[in-house]
Protein backbone atom coordinates (compact mmCIF):
# COMPACT_ATOMS: atom_id res chain seq x y z
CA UNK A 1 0.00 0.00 0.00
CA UNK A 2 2.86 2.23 0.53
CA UNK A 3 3.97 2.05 -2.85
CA UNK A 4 1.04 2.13 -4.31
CA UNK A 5 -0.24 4.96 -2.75
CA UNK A 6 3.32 7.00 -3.62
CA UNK A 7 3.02 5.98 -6.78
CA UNK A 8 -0.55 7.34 -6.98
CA UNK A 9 0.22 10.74 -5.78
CA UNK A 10 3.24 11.14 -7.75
CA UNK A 11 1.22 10.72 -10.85
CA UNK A 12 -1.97 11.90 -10.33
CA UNK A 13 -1.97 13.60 -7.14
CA UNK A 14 -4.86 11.78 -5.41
CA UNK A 15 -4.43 9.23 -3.69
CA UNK A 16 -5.46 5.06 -4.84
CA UNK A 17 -8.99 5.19 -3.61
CA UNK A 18 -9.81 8.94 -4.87
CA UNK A 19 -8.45 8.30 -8.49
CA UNK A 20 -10.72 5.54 -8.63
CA UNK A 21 -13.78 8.35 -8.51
CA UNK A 22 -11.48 10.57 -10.84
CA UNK A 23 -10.99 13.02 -7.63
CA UNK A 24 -7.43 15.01 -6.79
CA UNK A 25 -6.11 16.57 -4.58
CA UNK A 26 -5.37 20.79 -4.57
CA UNK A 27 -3.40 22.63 -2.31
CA UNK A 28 -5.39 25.83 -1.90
CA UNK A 29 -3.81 28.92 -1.90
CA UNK A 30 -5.26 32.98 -2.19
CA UNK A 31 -3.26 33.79 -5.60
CA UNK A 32 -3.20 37.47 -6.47
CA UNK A 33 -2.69 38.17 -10.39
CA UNK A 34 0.50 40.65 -10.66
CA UNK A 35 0.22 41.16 -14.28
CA UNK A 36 -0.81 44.98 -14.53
CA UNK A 37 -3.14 44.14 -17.98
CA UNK A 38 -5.15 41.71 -15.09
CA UNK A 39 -5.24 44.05 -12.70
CA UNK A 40 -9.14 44.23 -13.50
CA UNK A 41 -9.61 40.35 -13.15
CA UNK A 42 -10.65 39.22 -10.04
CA UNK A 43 -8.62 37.80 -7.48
CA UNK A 44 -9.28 34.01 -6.74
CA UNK A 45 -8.96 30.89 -4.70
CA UNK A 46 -6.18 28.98 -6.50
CA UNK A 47 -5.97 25.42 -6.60
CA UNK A 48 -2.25 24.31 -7.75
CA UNK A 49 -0.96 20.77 -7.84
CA UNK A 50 1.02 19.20 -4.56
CA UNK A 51 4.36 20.14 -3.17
CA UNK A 52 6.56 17.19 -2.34
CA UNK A 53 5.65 17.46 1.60
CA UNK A 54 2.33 17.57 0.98
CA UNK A 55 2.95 14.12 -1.25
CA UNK A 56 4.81 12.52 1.64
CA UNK A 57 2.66 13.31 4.41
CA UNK A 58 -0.23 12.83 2.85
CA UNK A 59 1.32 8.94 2.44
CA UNK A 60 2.22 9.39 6.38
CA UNK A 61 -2.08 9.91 7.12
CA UNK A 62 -3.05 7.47 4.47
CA UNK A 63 -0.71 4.62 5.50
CA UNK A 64 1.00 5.34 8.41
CA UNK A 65 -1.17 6.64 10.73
CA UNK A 66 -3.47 3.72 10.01
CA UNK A 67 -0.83 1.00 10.11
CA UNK A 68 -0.05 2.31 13.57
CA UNK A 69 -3.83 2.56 14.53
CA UNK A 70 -4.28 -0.86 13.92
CA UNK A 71 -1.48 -2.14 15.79
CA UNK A 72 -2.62 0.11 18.64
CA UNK A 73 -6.04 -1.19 18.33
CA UNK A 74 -4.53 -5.02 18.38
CA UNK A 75 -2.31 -4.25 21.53
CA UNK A 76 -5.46 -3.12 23.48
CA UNK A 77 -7.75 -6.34 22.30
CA UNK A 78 -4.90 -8.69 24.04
CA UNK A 79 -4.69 -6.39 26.77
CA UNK A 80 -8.53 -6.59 27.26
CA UNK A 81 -8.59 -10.43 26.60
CA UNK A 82 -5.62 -10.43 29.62
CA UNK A 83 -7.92 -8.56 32.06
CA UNK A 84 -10.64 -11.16 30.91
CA UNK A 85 -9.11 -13.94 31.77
CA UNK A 86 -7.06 -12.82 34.67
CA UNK A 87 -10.17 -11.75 35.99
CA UNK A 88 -11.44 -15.11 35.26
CA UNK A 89 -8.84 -16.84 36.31
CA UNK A 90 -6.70 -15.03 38.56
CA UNK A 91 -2.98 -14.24 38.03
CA UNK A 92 -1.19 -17.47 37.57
CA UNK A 93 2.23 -16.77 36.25
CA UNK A 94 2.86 -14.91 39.30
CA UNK A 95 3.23 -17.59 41.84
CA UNK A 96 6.36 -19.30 39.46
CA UNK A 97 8.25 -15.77 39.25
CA UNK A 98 8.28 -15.21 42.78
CA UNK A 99 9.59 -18.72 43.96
CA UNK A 100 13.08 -18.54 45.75
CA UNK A 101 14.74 -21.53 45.16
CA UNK A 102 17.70 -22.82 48.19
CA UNK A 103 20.33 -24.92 47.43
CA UNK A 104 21.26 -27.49 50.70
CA UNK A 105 20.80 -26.41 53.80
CA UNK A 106 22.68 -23.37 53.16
CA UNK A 107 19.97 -20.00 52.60
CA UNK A 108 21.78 -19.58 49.33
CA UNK A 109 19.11 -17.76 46.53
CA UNK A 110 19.91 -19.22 43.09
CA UNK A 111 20.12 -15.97 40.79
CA UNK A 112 18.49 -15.79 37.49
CA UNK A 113 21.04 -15.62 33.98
CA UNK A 114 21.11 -12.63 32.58
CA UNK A 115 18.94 -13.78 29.85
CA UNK A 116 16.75 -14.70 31.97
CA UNK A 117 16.86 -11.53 33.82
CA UNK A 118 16.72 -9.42 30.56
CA UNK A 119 13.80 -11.72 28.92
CA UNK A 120 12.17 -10.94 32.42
CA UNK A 121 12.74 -6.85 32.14
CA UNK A 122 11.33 -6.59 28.36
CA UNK A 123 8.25 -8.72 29.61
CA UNK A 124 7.15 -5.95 32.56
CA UNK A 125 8.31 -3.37 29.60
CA UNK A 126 5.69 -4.90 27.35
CA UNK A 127 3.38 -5.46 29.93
CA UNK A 128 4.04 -1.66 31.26
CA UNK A 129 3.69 -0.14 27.67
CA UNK A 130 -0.11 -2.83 26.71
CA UNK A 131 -1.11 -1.00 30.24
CA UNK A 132 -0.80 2.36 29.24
CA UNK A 133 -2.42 1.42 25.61
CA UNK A 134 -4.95 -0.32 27.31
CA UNK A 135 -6.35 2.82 29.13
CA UNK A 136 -5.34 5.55 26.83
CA UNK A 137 -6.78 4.12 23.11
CA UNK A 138 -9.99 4.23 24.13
CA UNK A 139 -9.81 7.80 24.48
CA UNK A 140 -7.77 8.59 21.62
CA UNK A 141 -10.13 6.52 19.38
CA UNK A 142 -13.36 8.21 20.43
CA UNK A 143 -11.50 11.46 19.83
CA UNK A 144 -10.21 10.26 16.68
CA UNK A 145 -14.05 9.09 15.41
CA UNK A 146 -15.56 12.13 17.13
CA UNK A 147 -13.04 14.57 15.08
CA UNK A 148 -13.78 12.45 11.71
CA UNK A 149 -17.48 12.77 12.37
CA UNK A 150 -17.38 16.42 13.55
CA UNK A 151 -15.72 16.89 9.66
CA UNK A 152 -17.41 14.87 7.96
CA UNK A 153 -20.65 16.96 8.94
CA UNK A 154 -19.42 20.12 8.58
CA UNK A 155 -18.41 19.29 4.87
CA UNK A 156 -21.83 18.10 4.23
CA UNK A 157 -23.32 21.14 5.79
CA UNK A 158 -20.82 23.25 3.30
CA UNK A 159 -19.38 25.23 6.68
CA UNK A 160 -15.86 23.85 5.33
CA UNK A 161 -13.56 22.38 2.19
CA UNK A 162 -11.97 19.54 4.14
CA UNK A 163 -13.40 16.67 5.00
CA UNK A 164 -10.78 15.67 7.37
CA UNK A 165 -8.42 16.73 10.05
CA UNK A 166 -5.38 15.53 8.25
CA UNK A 167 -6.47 17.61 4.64
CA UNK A 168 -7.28 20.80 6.38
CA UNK A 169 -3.74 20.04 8.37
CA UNK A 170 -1.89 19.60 5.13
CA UNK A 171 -4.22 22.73 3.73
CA UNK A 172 -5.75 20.70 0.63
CA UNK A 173 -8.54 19.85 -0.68
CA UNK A 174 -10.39 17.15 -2.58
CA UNK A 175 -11.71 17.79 -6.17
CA UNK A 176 -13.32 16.41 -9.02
CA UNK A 177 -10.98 16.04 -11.99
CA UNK A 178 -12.08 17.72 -15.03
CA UNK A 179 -11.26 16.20 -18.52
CA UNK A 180 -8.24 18.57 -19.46
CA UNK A 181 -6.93 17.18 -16.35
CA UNK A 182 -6.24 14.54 -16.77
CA UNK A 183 -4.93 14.91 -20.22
CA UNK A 184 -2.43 17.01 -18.46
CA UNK A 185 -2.19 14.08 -16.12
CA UNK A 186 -0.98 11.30 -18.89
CA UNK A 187 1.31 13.70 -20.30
CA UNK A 188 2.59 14.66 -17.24
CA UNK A 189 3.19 11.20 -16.80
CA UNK A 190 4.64 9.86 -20.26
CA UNK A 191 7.01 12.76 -19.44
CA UNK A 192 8.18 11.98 -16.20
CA UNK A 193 9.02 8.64 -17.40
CA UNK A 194 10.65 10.24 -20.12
CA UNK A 195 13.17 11.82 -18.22
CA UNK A 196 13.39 9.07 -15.85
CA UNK A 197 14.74 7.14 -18.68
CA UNK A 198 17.16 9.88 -19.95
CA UNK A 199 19.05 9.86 -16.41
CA UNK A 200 20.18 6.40 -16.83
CA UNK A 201 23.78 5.72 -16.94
CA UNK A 202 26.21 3.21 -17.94
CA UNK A 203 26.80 0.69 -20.63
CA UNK A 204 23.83 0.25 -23.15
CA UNK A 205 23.14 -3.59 -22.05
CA UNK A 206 23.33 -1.84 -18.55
CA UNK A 207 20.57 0.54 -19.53
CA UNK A 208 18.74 -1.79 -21.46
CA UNK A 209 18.19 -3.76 -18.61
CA UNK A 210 17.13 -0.77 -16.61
CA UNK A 211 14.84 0.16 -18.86
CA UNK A 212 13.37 -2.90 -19.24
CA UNK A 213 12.60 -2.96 -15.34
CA UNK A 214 11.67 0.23 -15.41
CA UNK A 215 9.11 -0.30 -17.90
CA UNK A 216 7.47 -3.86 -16.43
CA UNK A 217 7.49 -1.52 -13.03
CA UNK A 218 5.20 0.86 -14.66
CA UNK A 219 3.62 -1.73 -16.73
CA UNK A 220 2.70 -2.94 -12.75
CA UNK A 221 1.99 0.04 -11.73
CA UNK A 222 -0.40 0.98 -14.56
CA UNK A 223 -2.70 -1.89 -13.96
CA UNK A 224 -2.30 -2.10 -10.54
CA UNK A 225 -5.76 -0.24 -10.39
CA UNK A 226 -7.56 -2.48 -12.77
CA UNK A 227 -6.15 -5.74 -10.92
CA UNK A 228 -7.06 -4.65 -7.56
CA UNK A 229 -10.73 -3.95 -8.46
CA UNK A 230 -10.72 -7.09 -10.35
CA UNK A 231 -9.23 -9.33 -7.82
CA UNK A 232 -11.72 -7.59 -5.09
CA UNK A 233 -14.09 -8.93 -7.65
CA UNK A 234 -13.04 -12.13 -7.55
CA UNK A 235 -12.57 -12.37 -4.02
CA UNK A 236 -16.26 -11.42 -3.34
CA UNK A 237 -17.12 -13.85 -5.78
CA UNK A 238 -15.45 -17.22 -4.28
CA UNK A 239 -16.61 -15.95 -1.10
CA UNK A 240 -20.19 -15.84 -2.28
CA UNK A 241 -19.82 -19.24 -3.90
CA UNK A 242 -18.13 -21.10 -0.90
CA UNK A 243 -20.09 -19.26 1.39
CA UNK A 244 -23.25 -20.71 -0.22
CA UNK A 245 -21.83 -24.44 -0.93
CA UNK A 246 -20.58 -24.62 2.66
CA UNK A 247 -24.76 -23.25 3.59
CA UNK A 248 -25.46 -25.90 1.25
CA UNK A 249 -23.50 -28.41 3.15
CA UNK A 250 -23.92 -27.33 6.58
CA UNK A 251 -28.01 -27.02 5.89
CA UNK A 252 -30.24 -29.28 7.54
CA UNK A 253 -31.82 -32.28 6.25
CA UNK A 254 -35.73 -31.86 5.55
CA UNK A 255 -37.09 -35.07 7.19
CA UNK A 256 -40.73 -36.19 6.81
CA UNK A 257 -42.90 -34.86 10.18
CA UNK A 258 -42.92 -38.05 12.47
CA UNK A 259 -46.18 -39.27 13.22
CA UNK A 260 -48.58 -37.98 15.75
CA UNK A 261 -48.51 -39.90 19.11
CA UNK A 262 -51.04 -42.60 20.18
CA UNK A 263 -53.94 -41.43 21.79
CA UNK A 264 -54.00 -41.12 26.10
CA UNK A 265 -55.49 -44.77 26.99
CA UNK A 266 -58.45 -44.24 29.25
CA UNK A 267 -58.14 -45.43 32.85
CA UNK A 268 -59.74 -48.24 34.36
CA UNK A 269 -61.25 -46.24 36.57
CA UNK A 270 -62.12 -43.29 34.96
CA UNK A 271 -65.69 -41.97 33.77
CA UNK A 272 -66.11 -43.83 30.20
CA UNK A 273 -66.47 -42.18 27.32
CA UNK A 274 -69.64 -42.18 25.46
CA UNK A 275 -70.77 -43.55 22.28
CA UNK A 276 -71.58 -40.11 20.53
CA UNK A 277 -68.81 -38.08 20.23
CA UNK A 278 -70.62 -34.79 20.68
CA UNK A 279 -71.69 -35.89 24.37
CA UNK A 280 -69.83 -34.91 27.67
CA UNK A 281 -68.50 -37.35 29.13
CA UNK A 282 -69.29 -36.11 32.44
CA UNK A 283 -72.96 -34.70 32.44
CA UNK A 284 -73.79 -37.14 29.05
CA UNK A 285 -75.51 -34.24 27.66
CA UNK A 286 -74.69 -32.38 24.29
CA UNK A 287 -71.42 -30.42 24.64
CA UNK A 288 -72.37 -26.23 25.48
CA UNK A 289 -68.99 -24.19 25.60
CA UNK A 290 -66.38 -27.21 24.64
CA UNK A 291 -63.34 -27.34 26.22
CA UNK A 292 -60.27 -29.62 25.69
CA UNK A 293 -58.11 -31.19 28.64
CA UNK A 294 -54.41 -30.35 27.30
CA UNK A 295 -53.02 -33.17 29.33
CA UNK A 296 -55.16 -35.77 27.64
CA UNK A 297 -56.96 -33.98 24.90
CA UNK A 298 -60.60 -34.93 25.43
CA UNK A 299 -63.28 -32.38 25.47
CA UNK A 300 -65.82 -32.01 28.21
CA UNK A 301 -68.88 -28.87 28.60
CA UNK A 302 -66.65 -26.15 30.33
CA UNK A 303 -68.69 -25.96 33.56
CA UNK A 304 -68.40 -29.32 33.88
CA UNK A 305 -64.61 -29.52 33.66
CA UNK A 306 -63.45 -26.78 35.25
CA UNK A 307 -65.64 -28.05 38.25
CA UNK A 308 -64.57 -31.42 37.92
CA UNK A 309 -60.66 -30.29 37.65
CA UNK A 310 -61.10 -28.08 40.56
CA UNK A 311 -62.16 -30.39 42.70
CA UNK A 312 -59.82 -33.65 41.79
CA UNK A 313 -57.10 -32.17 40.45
CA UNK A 314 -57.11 -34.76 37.05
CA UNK A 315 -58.55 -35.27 33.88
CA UNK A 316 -61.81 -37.60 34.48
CA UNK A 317 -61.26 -40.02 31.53
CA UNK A 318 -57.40 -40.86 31.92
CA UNK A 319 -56.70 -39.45 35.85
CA UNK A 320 -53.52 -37.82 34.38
CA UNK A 321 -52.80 -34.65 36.65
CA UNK A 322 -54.57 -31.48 35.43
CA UNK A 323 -55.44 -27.94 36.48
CA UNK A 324 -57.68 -25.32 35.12
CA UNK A 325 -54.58 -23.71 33.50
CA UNK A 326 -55.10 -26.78 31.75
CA UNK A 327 -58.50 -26.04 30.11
CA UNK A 328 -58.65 -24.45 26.59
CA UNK A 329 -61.78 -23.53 24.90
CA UNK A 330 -62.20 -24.71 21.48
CA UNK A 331 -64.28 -22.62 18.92
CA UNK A 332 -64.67 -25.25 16.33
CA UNK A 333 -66.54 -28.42 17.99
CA UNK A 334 -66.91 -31.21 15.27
């Protein structure tokens, strides 16, 4: 990325990601014209191209900056995960390093090598330094996203040109490339390579060879864009496809439903059931208000059930254990 992105603002003055959009970067400046014939013309903002600090650290806060972020934001997820488990588990390397170990029956304290003693001393130092990250990144992260944020919504409210802390540091801004441009830009370029290859020295087979690394590096370099967007492409694609064979594999079988279970049995000595299904079995009338026993499933006239189940504590056909949380009414009698 560090090449790349050099390479990218050497050429076109944006950096990988903003020539994709055919964006570029100006450093702004209030020119005044001298000229006495444009004396009339207005004064205006001037955009000219990048001065070579600008190029480097804009490199330093597009690849830098972040490569130390992340390693900042790794050293405080194992410090975390060490609080975690020490807080877990308690502190367990301690009890080894503070063992004194006596030789005979003499108090004589074996000392450490001074490997050992070194190894020991950059341990605490890397301990000493994940502390410190530990409780400081938090802080500088939520000013870091609070800053971004803070930009970001003052450039879409138009109350400032930079979008970012490090642009308005570096005083430039971020436009859209117009079509002369970047005809300017491919000359540009065809003519820094130009003189690139004029300042080679030596034998000819010497600068043949130079020149033919020079041009596979820009051959490289030329494509780079078009191979990176294709080989995102790709990427996204195998993921897709072994993300959905692994779905495939990992997916469960569709089995058949299994079969419902047997009916409850009725009990010896419970009420019988009658021969017309539409009866109670308790009052042997027609069923008024029909409600089912979950714990059994039969259906009995509601005041005659919940009575019943309040009073024995069962179902009256199969003397399974009921309550009247147990009663449901049923809407649809056949």
């Amino acid at each position: 990325m560090l090449v790349l992105e050099s390479h990218s603002l050497r050429t076109t003055d944006a950096s990988f990601s903003e020539s994709l959009y055919g964006l570029r970067r100006r450093a702004v400046k209030i020119k005044a014209q001298k000229d006495v014939a444009l004396l009339n013309s207005r004064d205006r903002l001037h955009h000219s191209g990048l001065e070579k600090r600008q190029k480097a650290l804009s490199v330093v806060f597009l690849v830098v900056l972040p490569y130390f972020k992340s390693k900042l934001h790794s050293i405080y997820n194992k410090e975390r995960e060490a609080r975690l488990q020490a807080s877990l588990w308690g502190h367990g390397e301690d009890s080894l390093d503070n063992l004194d170990y006596v030789t005979g029956g003499e108090d004589v304290v074996v000392s450490v090598g001074t490997s050992n003693a070194d190894r020991s001393i950059r341990t605490h130092l890397m301990k000493r330094i994940q502390k410190i990250v530990g409780a400081c990144y938090p802080w500088i992260h939520a000013s870091c996203e609070g800053l971004s944020f803070a930009y970001q919504l003052l450039y879409l409210l138009d109350a400032t040109g930079f979008y970012s802390l490090g642009l308005q540091a570096l005083n430039v801004q971020v436009c859209r490339a117009t079509g002369q441009e970047l005809m300017d830009t491919s000359s540009r370029i065809s003519k820094i390579r130009n003189q690139e290859r004029e300042r080679l020295r030596g034998p000819p087979w010497l600068k043949a060879v130079q020149g033919a690394l020079l041009s596979c590096t820009y051959t490289v370099l030329d494509y780079a864009q078009t191979g990176l967007i294709a080989a995102v492409f790709f990427f996204k694609m195998m993921e897709w496809w072994y993300q959905s064979a692994e779905e495939r594999m990992s997916a469960p079988t569709v089995y058949p439903p299994p079969p419902p279970p047997p009916p409850p049995k009725v009990a010896k000595e419970g009420i019988p059931l009658p021969p017309d299904k539409t009866l109670c079995p308790l009052c042997s009338q027609k069923r008024a208000n029909p409600s089912a026993v979950t714990v059994s499933g039969f259906v009995f006239c509601y005041a005659c059930i919940f009575k019943y189940v309040s009073q024995y504590k069962r179902c009256p056909v199969t003397l399974m254990p009921a309550t009247v949380d147990h009663i449901r009414r049923l809407f649809h009698d056949m």
